[in-house]
N, C-alpha and C. Protein backbone atom coordinates (compact mmCIF):
# COMPACT_ATOMS: atom_id res chain seq x y z
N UNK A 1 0.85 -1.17 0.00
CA UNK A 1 0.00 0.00 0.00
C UNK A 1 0.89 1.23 0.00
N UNK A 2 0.45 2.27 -0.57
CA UNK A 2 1.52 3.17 -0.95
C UNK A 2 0.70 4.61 -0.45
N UNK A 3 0.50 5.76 0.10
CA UNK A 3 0.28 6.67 0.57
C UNK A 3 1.41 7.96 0.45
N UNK A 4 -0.14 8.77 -0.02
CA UNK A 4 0.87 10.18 0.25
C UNK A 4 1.79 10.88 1.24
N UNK A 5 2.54 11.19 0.46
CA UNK A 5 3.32 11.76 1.59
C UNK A 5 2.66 12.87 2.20
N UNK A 6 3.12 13.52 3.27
CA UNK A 6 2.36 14.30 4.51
C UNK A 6 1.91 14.11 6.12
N UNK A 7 1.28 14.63 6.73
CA UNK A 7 0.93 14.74 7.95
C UNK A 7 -0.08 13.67 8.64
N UNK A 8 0.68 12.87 9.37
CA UNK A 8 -0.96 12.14 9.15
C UNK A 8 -0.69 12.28 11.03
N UNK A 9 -2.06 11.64 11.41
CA UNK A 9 -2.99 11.33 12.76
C UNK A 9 -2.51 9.35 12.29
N UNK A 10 -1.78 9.14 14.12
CA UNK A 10 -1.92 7.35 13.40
C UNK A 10 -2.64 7.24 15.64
N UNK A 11 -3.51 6.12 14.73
CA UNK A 11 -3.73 6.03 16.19
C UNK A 11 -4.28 3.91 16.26
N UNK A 12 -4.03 3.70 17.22
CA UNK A 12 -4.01 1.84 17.42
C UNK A 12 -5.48 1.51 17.57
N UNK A 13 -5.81 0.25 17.55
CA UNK A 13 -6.89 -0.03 17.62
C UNK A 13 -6.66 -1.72 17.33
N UNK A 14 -7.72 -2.07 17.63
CA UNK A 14 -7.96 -3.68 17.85
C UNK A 14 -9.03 -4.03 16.66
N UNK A 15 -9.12 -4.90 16.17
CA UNK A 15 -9.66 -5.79 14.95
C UNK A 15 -9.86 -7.13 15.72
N UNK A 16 -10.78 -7.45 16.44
CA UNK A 16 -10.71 -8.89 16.93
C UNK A 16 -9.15 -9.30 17.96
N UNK A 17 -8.67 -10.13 17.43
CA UNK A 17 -7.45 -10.02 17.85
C UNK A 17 -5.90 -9.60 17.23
N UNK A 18 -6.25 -9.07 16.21
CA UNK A 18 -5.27 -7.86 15.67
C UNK A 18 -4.98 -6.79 15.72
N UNK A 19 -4.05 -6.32 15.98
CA UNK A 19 -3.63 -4.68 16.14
C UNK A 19 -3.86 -4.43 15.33
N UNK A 20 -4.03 -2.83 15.04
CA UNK A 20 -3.86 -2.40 13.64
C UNK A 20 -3.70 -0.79 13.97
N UNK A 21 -2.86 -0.05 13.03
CA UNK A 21 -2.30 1.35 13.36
C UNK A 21 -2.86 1.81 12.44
N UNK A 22 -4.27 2.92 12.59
CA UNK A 22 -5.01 3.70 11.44
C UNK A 22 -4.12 4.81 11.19
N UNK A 23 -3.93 5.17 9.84
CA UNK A 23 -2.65 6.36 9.61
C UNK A 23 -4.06 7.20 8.84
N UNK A 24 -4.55 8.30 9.31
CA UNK A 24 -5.17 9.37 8.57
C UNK A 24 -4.78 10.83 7.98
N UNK A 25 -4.28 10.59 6.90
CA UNK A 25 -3.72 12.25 6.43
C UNK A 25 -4.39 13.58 6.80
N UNK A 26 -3.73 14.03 7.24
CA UNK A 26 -4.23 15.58 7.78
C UNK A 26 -4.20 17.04 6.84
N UNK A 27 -4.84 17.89 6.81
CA UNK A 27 -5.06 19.04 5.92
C UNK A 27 -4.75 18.84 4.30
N UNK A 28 -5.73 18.10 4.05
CA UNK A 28 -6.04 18.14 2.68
C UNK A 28 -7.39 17.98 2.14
N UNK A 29 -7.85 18.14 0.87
CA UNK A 29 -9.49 17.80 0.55
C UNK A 29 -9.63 16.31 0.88
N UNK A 30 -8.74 15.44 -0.17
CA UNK A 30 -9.02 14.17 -0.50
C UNK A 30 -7.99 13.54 0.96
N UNK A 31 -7.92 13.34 2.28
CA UNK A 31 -7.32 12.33 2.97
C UNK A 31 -7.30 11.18 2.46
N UNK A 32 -5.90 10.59 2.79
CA UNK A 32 -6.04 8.76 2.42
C UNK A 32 -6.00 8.41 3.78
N UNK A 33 -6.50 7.49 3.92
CA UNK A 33 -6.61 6.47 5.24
C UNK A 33 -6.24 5.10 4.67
N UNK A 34 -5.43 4.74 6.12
CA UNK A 34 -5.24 3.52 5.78
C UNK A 34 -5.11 2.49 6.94
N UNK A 35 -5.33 0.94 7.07
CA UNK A 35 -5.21 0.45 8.06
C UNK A 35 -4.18 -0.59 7.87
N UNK A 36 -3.73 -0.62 8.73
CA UNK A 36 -1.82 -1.32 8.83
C UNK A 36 -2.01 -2.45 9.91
N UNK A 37 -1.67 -3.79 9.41
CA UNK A 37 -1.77 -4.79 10.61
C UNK A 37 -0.71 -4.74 11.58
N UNK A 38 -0.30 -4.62 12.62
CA UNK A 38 1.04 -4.73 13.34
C UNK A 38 0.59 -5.41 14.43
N UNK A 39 2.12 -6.12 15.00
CA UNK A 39 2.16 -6.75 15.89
C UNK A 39 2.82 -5.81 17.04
N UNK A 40 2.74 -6.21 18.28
CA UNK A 40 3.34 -5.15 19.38
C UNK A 40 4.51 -5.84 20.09
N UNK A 41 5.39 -5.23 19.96
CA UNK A 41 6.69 -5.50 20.63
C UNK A 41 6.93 -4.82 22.05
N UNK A 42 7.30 -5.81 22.98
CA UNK A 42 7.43 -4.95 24.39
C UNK A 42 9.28 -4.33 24.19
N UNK A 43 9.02 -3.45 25.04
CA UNK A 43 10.44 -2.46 24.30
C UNK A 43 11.01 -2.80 26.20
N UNK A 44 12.54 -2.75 26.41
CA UNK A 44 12.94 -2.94 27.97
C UNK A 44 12.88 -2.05 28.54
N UNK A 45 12.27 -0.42 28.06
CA UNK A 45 12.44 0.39 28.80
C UNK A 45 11.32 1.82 28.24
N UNK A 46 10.85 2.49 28.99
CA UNK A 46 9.97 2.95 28.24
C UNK A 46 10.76 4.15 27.19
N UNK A 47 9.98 4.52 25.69
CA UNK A 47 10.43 5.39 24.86
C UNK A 47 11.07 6.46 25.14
N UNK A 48 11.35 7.38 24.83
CA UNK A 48 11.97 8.58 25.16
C UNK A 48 11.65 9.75 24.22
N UNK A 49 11.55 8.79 23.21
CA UNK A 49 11.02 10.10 22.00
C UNK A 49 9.98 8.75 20.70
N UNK A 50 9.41 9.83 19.76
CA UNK A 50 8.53 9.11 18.66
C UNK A 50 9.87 8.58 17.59
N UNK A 51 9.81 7.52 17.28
CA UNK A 51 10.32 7.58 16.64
C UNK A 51 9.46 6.08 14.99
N UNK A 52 10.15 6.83 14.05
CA UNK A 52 9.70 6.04 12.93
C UNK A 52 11.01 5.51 12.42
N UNK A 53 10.64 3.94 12.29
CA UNK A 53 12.45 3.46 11.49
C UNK A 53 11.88 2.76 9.81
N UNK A 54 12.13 3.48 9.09
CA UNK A 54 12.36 2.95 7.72
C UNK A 54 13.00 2.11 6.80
N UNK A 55 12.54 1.23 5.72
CA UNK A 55 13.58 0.90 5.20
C UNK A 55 13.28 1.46 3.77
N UNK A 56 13.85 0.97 2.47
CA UNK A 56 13.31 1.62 1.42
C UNK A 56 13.22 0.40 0.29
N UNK A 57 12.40 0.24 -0.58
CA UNK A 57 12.22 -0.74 -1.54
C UNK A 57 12.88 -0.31 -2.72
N UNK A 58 12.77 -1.43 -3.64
CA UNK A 58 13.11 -1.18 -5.17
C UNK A 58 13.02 -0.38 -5.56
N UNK A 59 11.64 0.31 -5.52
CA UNK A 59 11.07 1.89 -6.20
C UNK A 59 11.56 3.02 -5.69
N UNK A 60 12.51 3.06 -4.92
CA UNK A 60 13.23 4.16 -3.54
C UNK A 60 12.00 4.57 -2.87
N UNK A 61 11.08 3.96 -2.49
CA UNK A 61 9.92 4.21 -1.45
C UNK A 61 10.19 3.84 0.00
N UNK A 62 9.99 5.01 0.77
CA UNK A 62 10.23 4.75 1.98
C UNK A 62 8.72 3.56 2.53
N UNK A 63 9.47 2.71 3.73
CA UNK A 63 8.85 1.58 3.72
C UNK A 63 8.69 1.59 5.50
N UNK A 64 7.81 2.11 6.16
CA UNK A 64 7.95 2.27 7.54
C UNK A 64 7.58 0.40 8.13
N UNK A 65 8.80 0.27 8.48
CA UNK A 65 8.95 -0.88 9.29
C UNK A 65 8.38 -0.73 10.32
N UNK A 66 8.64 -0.17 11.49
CA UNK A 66 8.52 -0.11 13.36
C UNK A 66 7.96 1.41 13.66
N UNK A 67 6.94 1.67 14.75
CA UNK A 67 7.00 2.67 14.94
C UNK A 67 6.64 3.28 16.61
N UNK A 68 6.98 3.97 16.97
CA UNK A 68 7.44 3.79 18.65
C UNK A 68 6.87 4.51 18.73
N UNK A 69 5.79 5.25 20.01
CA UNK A 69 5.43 6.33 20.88
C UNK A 69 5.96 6.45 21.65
N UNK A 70 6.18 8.10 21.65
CA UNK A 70 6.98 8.98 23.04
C UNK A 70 6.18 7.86 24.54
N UNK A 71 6.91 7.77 24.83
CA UNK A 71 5.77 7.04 26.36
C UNK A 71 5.90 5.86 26.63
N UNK A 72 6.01 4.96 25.66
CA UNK A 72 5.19 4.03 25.22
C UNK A 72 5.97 2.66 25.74
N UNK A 73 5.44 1.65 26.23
CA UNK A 73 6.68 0.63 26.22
C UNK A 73 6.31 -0.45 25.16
N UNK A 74 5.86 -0.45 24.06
CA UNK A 74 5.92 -1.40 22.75
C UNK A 74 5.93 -0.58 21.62
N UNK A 75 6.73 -1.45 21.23
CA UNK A 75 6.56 -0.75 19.58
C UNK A 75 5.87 -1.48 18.49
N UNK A 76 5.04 -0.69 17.56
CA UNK A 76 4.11 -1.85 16.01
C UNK A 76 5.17 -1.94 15.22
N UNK A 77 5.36 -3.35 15.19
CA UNK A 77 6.26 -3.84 13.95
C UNK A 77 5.07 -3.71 12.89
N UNK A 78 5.48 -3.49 11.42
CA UNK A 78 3.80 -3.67 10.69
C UNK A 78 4.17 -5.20 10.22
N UNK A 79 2.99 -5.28 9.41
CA UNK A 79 3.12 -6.95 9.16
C UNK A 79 3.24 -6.48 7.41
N UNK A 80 2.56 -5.89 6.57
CA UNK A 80 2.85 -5.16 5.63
C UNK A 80 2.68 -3.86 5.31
N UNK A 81 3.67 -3.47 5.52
CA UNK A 81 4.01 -2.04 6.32
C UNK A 81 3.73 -1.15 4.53
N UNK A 82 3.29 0.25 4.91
CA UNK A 82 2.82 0.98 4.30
C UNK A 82 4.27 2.07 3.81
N UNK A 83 3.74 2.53 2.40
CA UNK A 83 5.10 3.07 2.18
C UNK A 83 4.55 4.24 1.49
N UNK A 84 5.55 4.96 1.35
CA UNK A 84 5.34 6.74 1.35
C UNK A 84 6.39 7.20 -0.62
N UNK A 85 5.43 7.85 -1.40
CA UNK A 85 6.16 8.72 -2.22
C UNK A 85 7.95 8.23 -2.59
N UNK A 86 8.24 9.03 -3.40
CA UNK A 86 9.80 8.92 -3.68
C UNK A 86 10.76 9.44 -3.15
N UNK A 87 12.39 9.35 -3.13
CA UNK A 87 13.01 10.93 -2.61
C UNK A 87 13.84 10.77 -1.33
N UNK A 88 13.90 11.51 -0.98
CA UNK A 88 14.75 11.74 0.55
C UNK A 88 13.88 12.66 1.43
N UNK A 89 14.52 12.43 2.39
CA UNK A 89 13.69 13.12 3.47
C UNK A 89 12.94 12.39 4.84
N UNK A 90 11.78 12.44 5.57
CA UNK A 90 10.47 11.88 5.75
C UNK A 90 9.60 11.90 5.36
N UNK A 91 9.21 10.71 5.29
CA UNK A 91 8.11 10.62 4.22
C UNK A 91 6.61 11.27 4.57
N UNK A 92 6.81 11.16 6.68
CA UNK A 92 5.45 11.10 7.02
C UNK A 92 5.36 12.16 8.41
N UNK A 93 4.93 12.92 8.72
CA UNK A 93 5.20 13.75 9.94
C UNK A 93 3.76 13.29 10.68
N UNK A 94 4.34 13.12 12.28
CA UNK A 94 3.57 13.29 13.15
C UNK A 94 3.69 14.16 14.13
N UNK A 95 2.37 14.54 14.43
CA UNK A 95 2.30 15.69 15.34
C UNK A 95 2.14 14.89 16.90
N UNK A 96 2.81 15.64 17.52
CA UNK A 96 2.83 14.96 19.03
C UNK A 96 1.34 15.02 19.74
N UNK A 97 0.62 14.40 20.45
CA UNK A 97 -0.61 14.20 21.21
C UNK A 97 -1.02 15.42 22.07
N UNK A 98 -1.85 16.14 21.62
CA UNK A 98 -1.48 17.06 22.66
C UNK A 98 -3.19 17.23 23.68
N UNK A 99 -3.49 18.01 24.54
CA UNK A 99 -4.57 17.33 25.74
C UNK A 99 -5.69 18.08 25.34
C-alpha cells in the first residue's frame, strides 16, 4: 500500500485479535486512510522520544517498518508495512498528542 506523503494522525486499535495502526492524512481535501496490521513489541524500557524506522524498496519508497510512541513501552512492527512517495527526506510527519 503506498500513501501520500504528509501529515498524518496514526492512532491503534484492535480488529478482533489484531492490532492495527489507522494512519489518517491531515489538511487536505481528498485524505487517504489507511489500516496497517502490526504486531506489538514490548520495548525494555519505556520510549523517550517518537520515533519512525524505515527501510526503502526497489522503487526508492520509503517503507515504515517499526514505529514507537513517546511514552510508550511497545513498539508496532507492521506486518505489511505501508510506504510513502519517492526521494529523501520523511516521508510522514507526526504531530505529538497534545490534551
Amino acid at each position: 500500500m503506498v500513501l501520500p506523503k504528509g501529515e498524518y494522525k496514526v492512532q491503534h486499535t484492535r480488529e478482533g485479535e489484531n492490532h492495527v495502526m489507522v494512519f489518517s492524512q491531515l489538511h487536505t481535501s481528498e485524505p487517504a486512510t489507511a489500516l496497517v496490521k502490526c504486531r506489538l513489541v514490548p520495548l525494555k524500557v519505556k520510549a523517550p522520544a517518537t520515533q519512525l524506522l524505515y527501510d526503502h524498496n526497489e522503487a526508492n519508497r520509503h517503507v515504515l517498518q517499526e514505529l514507537i510512541f513517546c511514552g510508550g513501552y511497545r513498539k508496532a512492527r507492521f506486518l505489511s508495512p505501508p510506504s510513502w512517495g519517492t526521494g529523501h527526506g520523511s516521508a510522514i510527519t507526526m504531530r505529538p498528542k497534545t490534551s
